[in-house]
N, C-alpha and C. Protein backbone atom coordinates (compact mmCIF):
# COMPACT_ATOMS: atom_id res chain seq x y z
N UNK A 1 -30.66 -131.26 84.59
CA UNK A 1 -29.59 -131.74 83.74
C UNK A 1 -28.31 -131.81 84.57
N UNK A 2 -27.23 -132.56 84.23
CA UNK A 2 -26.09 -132.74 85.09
C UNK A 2 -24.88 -132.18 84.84
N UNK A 3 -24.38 -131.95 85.40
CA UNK A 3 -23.11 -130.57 85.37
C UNK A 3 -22.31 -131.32 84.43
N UNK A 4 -21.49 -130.16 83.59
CA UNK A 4 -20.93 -130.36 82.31
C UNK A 4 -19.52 -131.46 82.76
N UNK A 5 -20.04 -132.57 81.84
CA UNK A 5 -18.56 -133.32 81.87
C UNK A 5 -17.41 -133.16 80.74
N UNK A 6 -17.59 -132.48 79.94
CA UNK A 6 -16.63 -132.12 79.04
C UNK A 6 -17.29 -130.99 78.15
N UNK A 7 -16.06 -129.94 77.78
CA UNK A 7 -16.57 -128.61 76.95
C UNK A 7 -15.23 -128.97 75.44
N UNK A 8 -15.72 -128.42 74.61
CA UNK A 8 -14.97 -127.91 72.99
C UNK A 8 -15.37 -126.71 72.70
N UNK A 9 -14.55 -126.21 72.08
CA UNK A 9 -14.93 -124.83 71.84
C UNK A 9 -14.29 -124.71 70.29
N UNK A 10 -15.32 -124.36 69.88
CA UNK A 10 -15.19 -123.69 68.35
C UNK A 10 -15.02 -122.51 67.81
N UNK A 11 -14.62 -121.64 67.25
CA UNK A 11 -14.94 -120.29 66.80
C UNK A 11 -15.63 -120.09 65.27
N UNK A 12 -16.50 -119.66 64.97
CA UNK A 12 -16.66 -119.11 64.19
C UNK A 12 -17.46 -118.28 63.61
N UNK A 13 -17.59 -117.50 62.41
CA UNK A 13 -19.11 -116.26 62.25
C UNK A 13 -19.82 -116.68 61.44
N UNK A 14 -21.10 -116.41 61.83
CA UNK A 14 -22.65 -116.93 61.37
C UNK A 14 -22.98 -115.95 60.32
N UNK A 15 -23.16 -116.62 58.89
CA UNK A 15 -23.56 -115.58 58.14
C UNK A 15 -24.86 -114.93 57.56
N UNK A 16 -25.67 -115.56 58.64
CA UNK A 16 -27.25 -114.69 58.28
C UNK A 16 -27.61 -114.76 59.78
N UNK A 17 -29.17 -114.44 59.94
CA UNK A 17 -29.86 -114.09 61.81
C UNK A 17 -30.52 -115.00 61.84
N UNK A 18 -30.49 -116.22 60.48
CA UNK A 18 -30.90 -117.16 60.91
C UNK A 18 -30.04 -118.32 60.43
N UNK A 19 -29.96 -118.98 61.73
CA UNK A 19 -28.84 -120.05 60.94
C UNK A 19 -29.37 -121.81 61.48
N UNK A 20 -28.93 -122.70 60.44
CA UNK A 20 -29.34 -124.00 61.19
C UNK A 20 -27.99 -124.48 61.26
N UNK A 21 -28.17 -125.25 62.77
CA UNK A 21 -26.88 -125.64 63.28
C UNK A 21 -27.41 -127.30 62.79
N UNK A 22 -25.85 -128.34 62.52
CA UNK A 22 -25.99 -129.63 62.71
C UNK A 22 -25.50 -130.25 63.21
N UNK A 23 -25.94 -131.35 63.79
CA UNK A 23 -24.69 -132.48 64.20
C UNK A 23 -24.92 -133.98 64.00
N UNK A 24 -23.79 -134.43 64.12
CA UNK A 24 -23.76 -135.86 63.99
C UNK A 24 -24.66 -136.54 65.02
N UNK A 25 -24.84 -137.32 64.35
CA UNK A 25 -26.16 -138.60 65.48
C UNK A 25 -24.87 -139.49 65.98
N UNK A 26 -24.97 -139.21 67.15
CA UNK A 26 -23.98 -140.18 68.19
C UNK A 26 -25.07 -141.16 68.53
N UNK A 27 -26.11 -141.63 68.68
CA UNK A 27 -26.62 -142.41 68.60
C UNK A 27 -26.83 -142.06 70.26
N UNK A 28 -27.59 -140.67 70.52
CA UNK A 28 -28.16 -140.49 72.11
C UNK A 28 -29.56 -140.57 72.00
N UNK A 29 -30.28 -140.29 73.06
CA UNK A 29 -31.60 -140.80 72.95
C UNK A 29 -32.16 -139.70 72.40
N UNK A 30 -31.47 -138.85 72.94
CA UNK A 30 -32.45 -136.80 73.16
C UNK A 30 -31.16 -136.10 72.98
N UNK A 31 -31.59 -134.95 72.10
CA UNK A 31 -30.85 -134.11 71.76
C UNK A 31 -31.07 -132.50 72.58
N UNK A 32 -30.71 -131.89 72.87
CA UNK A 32 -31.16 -130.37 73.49
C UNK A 32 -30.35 -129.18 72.81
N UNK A 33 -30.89 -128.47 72.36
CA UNK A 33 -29.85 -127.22 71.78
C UNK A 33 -30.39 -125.85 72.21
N UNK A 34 -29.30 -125.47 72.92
CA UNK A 34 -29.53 -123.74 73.30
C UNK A 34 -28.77 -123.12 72.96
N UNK A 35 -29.36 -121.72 72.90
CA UNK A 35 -28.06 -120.91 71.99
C UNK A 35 -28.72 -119.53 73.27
N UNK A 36 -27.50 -118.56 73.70
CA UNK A 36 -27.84 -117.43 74.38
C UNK A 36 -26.38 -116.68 73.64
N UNK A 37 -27.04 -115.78 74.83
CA UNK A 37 -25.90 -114.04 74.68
C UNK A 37 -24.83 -114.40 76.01
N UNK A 38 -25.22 -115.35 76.74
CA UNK A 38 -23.62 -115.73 77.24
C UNK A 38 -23.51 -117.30 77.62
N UNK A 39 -22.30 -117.43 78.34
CA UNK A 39 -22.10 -118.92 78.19
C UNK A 39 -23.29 -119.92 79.06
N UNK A 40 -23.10 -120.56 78.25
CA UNK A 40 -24.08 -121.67 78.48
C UNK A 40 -25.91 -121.07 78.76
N UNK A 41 -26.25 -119.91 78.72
CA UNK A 41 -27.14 -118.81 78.34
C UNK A 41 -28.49 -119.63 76.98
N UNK A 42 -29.42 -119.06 77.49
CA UNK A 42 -30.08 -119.45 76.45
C UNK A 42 -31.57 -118.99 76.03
N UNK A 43 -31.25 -117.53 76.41
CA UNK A 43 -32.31 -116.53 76.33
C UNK A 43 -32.33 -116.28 74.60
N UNK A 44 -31.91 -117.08 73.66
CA UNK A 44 -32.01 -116.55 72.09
C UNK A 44 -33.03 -118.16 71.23
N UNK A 45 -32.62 -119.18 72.45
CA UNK A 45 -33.18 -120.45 71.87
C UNK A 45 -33.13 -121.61 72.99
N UNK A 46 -33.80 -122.33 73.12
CA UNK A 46 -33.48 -123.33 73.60
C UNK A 46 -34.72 -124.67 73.83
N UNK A 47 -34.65 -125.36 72.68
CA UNK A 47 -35.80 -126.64 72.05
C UNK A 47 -34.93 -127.87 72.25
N UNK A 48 -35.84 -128.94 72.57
CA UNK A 48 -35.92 -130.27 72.87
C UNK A 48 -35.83 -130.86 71.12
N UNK A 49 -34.53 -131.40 70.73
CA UNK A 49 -34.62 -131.68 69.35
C UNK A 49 -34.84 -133.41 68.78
N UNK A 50 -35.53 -134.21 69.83
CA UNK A 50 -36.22 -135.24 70.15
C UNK A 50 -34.70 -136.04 69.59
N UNK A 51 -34.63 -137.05 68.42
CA UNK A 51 -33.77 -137.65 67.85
C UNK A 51 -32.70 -136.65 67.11
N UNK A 52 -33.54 -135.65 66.46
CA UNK A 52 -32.94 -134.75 65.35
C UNK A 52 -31.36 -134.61 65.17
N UNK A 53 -30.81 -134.29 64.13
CA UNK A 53 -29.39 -133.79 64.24
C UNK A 53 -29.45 -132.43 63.53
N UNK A 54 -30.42 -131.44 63.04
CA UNK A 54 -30.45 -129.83 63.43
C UNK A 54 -31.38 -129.41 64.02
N UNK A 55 -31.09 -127.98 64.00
CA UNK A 55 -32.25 -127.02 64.18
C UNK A 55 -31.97 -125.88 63.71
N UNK A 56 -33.00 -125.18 63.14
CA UNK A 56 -32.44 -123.83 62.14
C UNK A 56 -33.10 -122.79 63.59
N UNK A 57 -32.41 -121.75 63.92
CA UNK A 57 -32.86 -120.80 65.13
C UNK A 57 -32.65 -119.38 64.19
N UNK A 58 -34.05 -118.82 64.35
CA UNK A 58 -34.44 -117.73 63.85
C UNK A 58 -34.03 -116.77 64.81
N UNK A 59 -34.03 -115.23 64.33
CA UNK A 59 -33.67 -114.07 65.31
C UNK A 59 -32.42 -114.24 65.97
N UNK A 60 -31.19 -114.55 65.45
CA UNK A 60 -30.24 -114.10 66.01
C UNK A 60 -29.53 -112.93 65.75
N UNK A 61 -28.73 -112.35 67.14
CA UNK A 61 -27.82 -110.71 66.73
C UNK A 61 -27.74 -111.06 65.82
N UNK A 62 -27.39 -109.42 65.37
CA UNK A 62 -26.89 -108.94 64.03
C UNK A 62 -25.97 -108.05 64.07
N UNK A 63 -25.22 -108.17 65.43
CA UNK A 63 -23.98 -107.19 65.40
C UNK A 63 -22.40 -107.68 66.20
N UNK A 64 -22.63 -108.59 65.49
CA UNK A 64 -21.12 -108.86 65.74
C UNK A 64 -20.84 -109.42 67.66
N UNK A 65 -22.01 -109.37 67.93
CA UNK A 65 -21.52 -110.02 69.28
C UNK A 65 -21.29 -111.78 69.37
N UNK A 66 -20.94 -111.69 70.73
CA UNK A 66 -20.71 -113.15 70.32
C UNK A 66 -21.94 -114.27 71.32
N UNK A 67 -21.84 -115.31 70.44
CA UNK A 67 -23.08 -116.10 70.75
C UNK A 67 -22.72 -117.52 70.87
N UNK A 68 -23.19 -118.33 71.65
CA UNK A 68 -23.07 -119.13 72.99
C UNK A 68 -23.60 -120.58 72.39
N UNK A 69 -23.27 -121.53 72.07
CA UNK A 69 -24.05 -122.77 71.48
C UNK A 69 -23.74 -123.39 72.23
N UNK A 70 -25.24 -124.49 73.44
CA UNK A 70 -24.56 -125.40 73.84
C UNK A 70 -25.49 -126.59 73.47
N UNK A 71 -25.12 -127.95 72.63
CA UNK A 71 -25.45 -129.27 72.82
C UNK A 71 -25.68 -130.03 73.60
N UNK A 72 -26.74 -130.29 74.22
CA UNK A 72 -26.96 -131.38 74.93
C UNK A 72 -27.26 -132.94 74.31
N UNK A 73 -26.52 -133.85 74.82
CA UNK A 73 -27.19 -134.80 74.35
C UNK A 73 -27.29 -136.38 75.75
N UNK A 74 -28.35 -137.05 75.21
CA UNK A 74 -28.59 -137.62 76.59
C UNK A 74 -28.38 -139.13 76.12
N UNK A 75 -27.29 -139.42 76.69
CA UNK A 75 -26.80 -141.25 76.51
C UNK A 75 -26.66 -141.97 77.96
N UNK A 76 -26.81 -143.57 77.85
CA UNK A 76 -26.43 -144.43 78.75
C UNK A 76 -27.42 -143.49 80.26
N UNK A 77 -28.82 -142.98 80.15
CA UNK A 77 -29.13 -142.43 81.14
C UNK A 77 -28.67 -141.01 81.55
N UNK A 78 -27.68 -140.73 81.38
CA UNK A 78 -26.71 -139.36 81.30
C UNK A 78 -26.99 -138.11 80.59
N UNK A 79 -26.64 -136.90 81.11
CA UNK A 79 -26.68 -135.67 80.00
C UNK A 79 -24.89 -135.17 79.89
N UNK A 80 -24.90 -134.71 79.11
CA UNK A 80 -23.55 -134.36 78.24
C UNK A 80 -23.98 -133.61 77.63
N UNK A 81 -22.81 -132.48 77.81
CA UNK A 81 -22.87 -131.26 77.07
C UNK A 81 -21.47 -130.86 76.43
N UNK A 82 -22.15 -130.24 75.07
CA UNK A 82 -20.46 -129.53 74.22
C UNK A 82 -20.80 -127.96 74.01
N UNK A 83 -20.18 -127.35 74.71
CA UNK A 83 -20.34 -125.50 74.14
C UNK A 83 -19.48 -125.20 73.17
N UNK A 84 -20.18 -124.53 72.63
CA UNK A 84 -19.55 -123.46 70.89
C UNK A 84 -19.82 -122.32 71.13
N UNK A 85 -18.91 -121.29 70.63
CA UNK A 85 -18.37 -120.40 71.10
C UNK A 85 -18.63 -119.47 69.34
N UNK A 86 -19.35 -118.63 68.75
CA UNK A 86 -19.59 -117.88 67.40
C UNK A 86 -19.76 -116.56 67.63
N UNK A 87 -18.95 -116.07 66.03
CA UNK A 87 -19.58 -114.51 66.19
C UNK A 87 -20.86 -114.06 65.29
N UNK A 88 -21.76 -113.23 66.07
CA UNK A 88 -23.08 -113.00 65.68
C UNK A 88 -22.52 -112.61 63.76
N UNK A 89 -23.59 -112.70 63.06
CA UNK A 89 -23.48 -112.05 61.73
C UNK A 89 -23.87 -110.57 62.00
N UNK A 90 -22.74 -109.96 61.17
CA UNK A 90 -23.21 -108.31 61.01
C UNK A 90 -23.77 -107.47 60.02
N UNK A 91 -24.98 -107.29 59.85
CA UNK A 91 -25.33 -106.53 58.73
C UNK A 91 -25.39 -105.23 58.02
N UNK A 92 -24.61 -104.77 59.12
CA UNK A 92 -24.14 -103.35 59.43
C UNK A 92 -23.33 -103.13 57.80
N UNK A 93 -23.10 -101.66 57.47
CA UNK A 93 -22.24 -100.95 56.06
C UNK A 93 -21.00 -101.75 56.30
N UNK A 94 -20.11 -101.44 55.49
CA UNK A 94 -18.84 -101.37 55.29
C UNK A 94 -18.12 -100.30 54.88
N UNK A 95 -17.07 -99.64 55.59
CA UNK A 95 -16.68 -98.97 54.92
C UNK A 95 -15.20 -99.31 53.79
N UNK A 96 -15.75 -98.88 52.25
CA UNK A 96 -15.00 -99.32 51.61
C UNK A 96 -13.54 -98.50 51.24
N UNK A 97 -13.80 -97.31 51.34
CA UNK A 97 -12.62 -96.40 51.31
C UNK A 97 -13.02 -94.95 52.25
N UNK A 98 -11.50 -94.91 52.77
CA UNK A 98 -10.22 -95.39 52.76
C UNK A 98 -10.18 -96.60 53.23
N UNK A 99 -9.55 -97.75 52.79
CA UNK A 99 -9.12 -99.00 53.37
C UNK A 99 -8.57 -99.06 54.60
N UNK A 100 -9.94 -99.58 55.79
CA UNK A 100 -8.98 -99.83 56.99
C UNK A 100 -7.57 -99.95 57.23
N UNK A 101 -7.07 -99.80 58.16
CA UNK A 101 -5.41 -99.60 58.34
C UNK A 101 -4.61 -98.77 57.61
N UNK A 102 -5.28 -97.72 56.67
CA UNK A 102 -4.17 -97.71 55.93
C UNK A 102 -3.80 -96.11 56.49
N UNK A 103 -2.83 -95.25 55.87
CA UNK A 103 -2.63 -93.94 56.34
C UNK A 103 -3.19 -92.84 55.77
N UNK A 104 -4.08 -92.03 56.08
CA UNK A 104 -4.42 -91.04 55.38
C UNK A 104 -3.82 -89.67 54.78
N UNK A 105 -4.12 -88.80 53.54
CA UNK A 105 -3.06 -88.10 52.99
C UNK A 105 -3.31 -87.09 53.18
N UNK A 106 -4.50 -86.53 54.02
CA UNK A 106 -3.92 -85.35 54.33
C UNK A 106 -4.87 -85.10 55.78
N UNK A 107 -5.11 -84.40 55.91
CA UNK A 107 -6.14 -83.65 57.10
C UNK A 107 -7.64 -83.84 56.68
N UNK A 108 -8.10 -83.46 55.57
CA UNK A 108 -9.10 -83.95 54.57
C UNK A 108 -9.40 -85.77 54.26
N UNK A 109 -10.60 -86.20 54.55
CA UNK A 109 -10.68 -87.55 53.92
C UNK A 109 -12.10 -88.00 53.65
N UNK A 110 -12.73 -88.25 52.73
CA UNK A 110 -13.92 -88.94 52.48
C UNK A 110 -14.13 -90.56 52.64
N UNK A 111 -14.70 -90.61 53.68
CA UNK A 111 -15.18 -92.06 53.96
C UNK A 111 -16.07 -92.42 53.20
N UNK A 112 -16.26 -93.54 52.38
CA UNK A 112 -17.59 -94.08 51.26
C UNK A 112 -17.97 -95.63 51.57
N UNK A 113 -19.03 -95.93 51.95
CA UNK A 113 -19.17 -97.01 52.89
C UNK A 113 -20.95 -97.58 51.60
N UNK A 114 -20.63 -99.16 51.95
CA UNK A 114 -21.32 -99.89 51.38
C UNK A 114 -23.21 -99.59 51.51
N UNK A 115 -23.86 -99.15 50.21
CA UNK A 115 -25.44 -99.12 50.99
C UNK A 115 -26.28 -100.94 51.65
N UNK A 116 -25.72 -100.76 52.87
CA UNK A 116 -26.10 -101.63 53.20
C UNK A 116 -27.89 -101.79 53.53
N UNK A 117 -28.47 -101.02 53.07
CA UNK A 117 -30.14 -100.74 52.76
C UNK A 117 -30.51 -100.86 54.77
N UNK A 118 -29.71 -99.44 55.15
CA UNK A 118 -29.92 -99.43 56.21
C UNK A 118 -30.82 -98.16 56.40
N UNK A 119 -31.53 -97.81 57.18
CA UNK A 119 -33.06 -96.27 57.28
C UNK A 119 -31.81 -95.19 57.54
N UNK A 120 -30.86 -95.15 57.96
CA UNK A 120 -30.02 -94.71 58.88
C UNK A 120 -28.79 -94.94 59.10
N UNK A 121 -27.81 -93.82 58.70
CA UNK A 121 -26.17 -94.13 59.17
C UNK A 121 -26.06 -92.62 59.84
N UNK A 122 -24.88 -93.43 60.53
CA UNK A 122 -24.20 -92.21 61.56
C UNK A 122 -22.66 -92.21 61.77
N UNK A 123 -21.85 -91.62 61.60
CA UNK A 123 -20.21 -91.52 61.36
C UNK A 123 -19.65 -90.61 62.76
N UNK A 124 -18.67 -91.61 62.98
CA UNK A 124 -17.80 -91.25 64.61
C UNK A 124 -16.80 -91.57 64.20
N UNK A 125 -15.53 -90.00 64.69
CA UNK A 125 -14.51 -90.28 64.48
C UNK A 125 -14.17 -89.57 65.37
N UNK A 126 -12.96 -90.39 66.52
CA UNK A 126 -12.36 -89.98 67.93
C UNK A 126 -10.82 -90.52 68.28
N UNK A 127 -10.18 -90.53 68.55
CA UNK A 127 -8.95 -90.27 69.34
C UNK A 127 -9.05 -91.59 70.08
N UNK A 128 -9.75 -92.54 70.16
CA UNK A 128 -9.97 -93.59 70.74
C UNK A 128 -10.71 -94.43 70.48
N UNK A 129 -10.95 -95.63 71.00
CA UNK A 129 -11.77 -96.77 70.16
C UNK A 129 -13.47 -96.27 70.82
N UNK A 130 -14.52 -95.86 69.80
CA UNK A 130 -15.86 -95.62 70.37
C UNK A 130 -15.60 -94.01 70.53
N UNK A 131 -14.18 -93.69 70.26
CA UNK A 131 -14.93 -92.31 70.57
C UNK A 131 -15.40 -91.24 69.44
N UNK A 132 -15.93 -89.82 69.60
CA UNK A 132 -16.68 -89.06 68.26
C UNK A 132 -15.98 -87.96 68.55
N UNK A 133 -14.72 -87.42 69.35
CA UNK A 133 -14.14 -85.87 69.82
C UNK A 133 -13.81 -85.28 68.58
N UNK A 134 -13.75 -86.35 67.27
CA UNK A 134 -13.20 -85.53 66.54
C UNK A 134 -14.24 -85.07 65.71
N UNK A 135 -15.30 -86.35 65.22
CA UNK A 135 -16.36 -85.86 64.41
C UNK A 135 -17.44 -87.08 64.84
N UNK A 136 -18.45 -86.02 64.90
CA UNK A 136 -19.88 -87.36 64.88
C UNK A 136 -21.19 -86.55 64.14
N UNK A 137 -21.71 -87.45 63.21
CA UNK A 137 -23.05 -87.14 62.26
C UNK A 137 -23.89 -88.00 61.76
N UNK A 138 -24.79 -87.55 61.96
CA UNK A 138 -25.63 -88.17 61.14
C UNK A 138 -25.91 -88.04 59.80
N UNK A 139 -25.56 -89.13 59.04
CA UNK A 139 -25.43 -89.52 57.70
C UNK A 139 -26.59 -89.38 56.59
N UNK A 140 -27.74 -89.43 57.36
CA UNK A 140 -29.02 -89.58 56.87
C UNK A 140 -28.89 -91.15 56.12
N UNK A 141 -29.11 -91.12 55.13
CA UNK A 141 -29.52 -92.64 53.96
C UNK A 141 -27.89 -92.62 53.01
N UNK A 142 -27.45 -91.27 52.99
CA UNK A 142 -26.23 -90.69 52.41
C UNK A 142 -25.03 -92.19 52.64
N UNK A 143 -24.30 -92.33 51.99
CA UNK A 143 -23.20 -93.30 51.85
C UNK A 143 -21.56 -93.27 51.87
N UNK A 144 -21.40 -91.37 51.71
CA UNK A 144 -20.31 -90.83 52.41
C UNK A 144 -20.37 -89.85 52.95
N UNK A 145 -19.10 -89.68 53.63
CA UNK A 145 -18.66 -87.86 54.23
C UNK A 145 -17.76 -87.57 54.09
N UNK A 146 -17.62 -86.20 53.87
CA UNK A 146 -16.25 -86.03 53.86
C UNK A 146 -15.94 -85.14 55.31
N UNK A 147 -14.72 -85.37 55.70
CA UNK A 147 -14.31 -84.64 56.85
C UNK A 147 -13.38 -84.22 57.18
N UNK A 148 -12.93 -82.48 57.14
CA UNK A 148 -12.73 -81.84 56.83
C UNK A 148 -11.26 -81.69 58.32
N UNK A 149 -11.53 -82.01 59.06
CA UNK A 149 -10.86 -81.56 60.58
C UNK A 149 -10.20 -82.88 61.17
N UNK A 150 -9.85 -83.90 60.16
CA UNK A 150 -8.46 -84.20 60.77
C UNK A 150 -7.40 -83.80 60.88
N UNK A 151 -6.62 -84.92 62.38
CA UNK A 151 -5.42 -84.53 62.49
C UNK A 151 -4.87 -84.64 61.53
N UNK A 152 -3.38 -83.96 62.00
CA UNK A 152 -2.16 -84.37 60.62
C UNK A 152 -0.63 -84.77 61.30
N UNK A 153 -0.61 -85.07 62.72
CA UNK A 153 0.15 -85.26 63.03
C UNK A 153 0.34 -86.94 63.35
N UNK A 154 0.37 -87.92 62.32
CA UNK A 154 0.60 -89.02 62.55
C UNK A 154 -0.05 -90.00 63.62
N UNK A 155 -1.40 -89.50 64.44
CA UNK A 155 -1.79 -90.40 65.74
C UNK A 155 -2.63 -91.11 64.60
N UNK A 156 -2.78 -92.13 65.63
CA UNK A 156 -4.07 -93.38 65.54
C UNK A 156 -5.57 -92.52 65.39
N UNK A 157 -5.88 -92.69 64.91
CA UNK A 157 -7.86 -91.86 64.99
C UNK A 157 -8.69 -93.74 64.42
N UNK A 158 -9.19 -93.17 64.97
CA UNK A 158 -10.55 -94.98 65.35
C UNK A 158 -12.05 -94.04 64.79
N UNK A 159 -12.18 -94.71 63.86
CA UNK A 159 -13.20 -94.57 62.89
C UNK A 159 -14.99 -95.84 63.20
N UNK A 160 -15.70 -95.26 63.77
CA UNK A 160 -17.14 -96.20 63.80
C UNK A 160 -18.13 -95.69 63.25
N UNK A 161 -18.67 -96.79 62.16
CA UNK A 161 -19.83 -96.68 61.42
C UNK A 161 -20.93 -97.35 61.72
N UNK A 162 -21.93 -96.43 62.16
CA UNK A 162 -23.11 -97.46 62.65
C UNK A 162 -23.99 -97.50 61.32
N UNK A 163 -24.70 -98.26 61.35
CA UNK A 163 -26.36 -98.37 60.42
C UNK A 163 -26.98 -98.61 60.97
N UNK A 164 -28.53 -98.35 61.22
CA UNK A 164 -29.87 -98.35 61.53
C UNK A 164 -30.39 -99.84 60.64
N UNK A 165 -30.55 -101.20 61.57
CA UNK A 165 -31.04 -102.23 61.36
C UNK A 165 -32.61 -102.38 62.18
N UNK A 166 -33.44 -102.41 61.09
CA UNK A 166 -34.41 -103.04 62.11
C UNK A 166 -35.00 -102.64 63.31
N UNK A 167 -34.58 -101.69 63.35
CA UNK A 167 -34.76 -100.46 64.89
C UNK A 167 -33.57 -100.64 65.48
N UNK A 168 -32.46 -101.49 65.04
CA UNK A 168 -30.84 -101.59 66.10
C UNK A 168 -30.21 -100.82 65.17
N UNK A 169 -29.20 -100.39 66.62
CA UNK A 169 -28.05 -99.40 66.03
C UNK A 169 -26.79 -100.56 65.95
N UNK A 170 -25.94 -100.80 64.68
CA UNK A 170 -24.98 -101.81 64.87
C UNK A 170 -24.09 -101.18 64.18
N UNK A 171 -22.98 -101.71 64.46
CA UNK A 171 -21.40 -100.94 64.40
C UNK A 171 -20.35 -101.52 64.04
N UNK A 172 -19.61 -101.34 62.96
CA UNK A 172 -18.12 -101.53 61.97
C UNK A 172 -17.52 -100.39 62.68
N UNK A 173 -16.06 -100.96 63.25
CA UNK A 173 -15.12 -99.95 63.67
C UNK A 173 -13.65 -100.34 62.93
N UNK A 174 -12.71 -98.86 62.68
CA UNK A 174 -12.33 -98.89 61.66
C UNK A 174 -10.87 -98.33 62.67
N UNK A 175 -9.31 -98.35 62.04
CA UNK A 175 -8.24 -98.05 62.94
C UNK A 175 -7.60 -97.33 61.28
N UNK A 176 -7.16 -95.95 61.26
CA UNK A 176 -6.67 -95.13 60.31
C UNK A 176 -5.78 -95.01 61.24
N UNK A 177 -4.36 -94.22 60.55
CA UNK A 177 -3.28 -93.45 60.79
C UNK A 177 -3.37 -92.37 60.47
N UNK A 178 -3.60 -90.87 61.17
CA UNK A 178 -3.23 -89.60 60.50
C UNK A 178 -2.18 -89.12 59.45
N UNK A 179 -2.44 -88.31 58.40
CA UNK A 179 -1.54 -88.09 57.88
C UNK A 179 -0.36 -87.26 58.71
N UNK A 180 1.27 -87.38 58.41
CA UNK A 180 1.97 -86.79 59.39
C UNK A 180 2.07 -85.38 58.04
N UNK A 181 1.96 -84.25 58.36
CA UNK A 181 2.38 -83.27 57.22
C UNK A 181 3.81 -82.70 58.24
N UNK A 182 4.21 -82.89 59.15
CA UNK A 182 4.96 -82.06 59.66
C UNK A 182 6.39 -82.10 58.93
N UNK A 183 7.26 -80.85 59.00
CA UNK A 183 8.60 -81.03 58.19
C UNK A 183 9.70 -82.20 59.06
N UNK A 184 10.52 -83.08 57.92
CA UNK A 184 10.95 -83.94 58.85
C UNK A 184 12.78 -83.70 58.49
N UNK A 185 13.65 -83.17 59.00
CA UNK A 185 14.63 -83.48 57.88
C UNK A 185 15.49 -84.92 57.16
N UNK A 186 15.78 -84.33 55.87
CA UNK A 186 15.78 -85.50 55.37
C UNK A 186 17.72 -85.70 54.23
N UNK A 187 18.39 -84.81 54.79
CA UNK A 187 19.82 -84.86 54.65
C UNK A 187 20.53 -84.00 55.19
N UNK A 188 21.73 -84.08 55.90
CA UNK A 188 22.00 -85.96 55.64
C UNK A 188 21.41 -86.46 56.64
N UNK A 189 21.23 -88.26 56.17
CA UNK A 189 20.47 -88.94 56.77
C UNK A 189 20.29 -88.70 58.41
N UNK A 190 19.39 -88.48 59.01
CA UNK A 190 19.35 -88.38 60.56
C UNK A 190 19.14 -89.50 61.17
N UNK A 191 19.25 -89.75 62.61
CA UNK A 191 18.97 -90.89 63.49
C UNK A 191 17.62 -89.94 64.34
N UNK A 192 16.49 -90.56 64.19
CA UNK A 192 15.59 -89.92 64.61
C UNK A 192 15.50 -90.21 66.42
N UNK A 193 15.12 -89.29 67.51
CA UNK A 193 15.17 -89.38 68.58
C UNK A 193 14.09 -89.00 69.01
């Protein structure tokens, strides 16, 4: 095939592991569609779609990574290609409360996360994005926790919820604010430093 004479790039998320892509009939002879785990990659799909304008591609991630579409199509003797650029669908929980971003009220907080009819959840909570220093468990089939040993001094804590898909471990990560309990004074008004 002949080196890419023009790229587009699209963004967007796929909402099942199997999805059919379409396109317009430009009126080429042969169509080619690959889809991989990186660019122009095509270790997830890649069929000869004769005239066709889809193809539905079974078994794609299911965690939020991102995935690689490229079109071939063959005119005037020529190959031409367009890459698309998507994020995998995630079938992973949700956690529904506490509402991402928001601040927590005390040191104490129960996370309650969606049964996403996963064999398996596991709860990480760290001082950093991916990390567990502060708490990590296994959830069993269970749908919350409560946890008992947060901070309270106002930092960032990064919250990840995995579920057990299918034999994959896949992951919702979450950004809380500690509650601040510390005394602050509050008259007369101060200029804080």
């Amino acid at each position: 095939m002949k080196a890419m004479l023009f790229f587009i790039l699209f963004t967007s998320e796929l909402s099942s592991r199997t999805v059919t892509f379409s396109w317009n009939d430009a009126g080429a002879s042969q169509y080619w569609l690959q889809v991989g785990t990186s660019h122009g990659g095509d270790d997830l799909y890649s069929v000869d779609q004769g005239t066709g304008t889809s193809a539905s591609v079974p078994d794609l991630p299911h965690n939020s990574e991102t995935v690689y579409v490229r079109l071939w199509q063959k005119a005037y003797g020529e190959w031409f290609e367009d890459d698309y650029i998507y994020t995998a669908y995630n079938d992973g929980a949700t956690v529904a409360v506490p509402a991402g971003g928001s601040t927590l009220t005390s040191a104490t907080a129960t996370f309650t996360w969606n049964n996403a009819g996963a064999t398996q959840y596991w709860l990480e909570v760290g001082a950093s994005v991916g990390g567990k220093d502060i708490y990590s468990a296994d959830q069993g089939a269970g749908v919350s926790a409560t946890i008992d040993v947060l901070p309270h001094n106002g930092e960032t804590i990064y919250v990840r919820l995995w579920s057990e898909q299918d034999g994959d471990w896949i992951y919702r990560d979450y950004i809380y604010t500690a509650c601040n309990d510390a005394a602050v004074i509050t008259g007369p008004a101060p200029v804080r430093i």
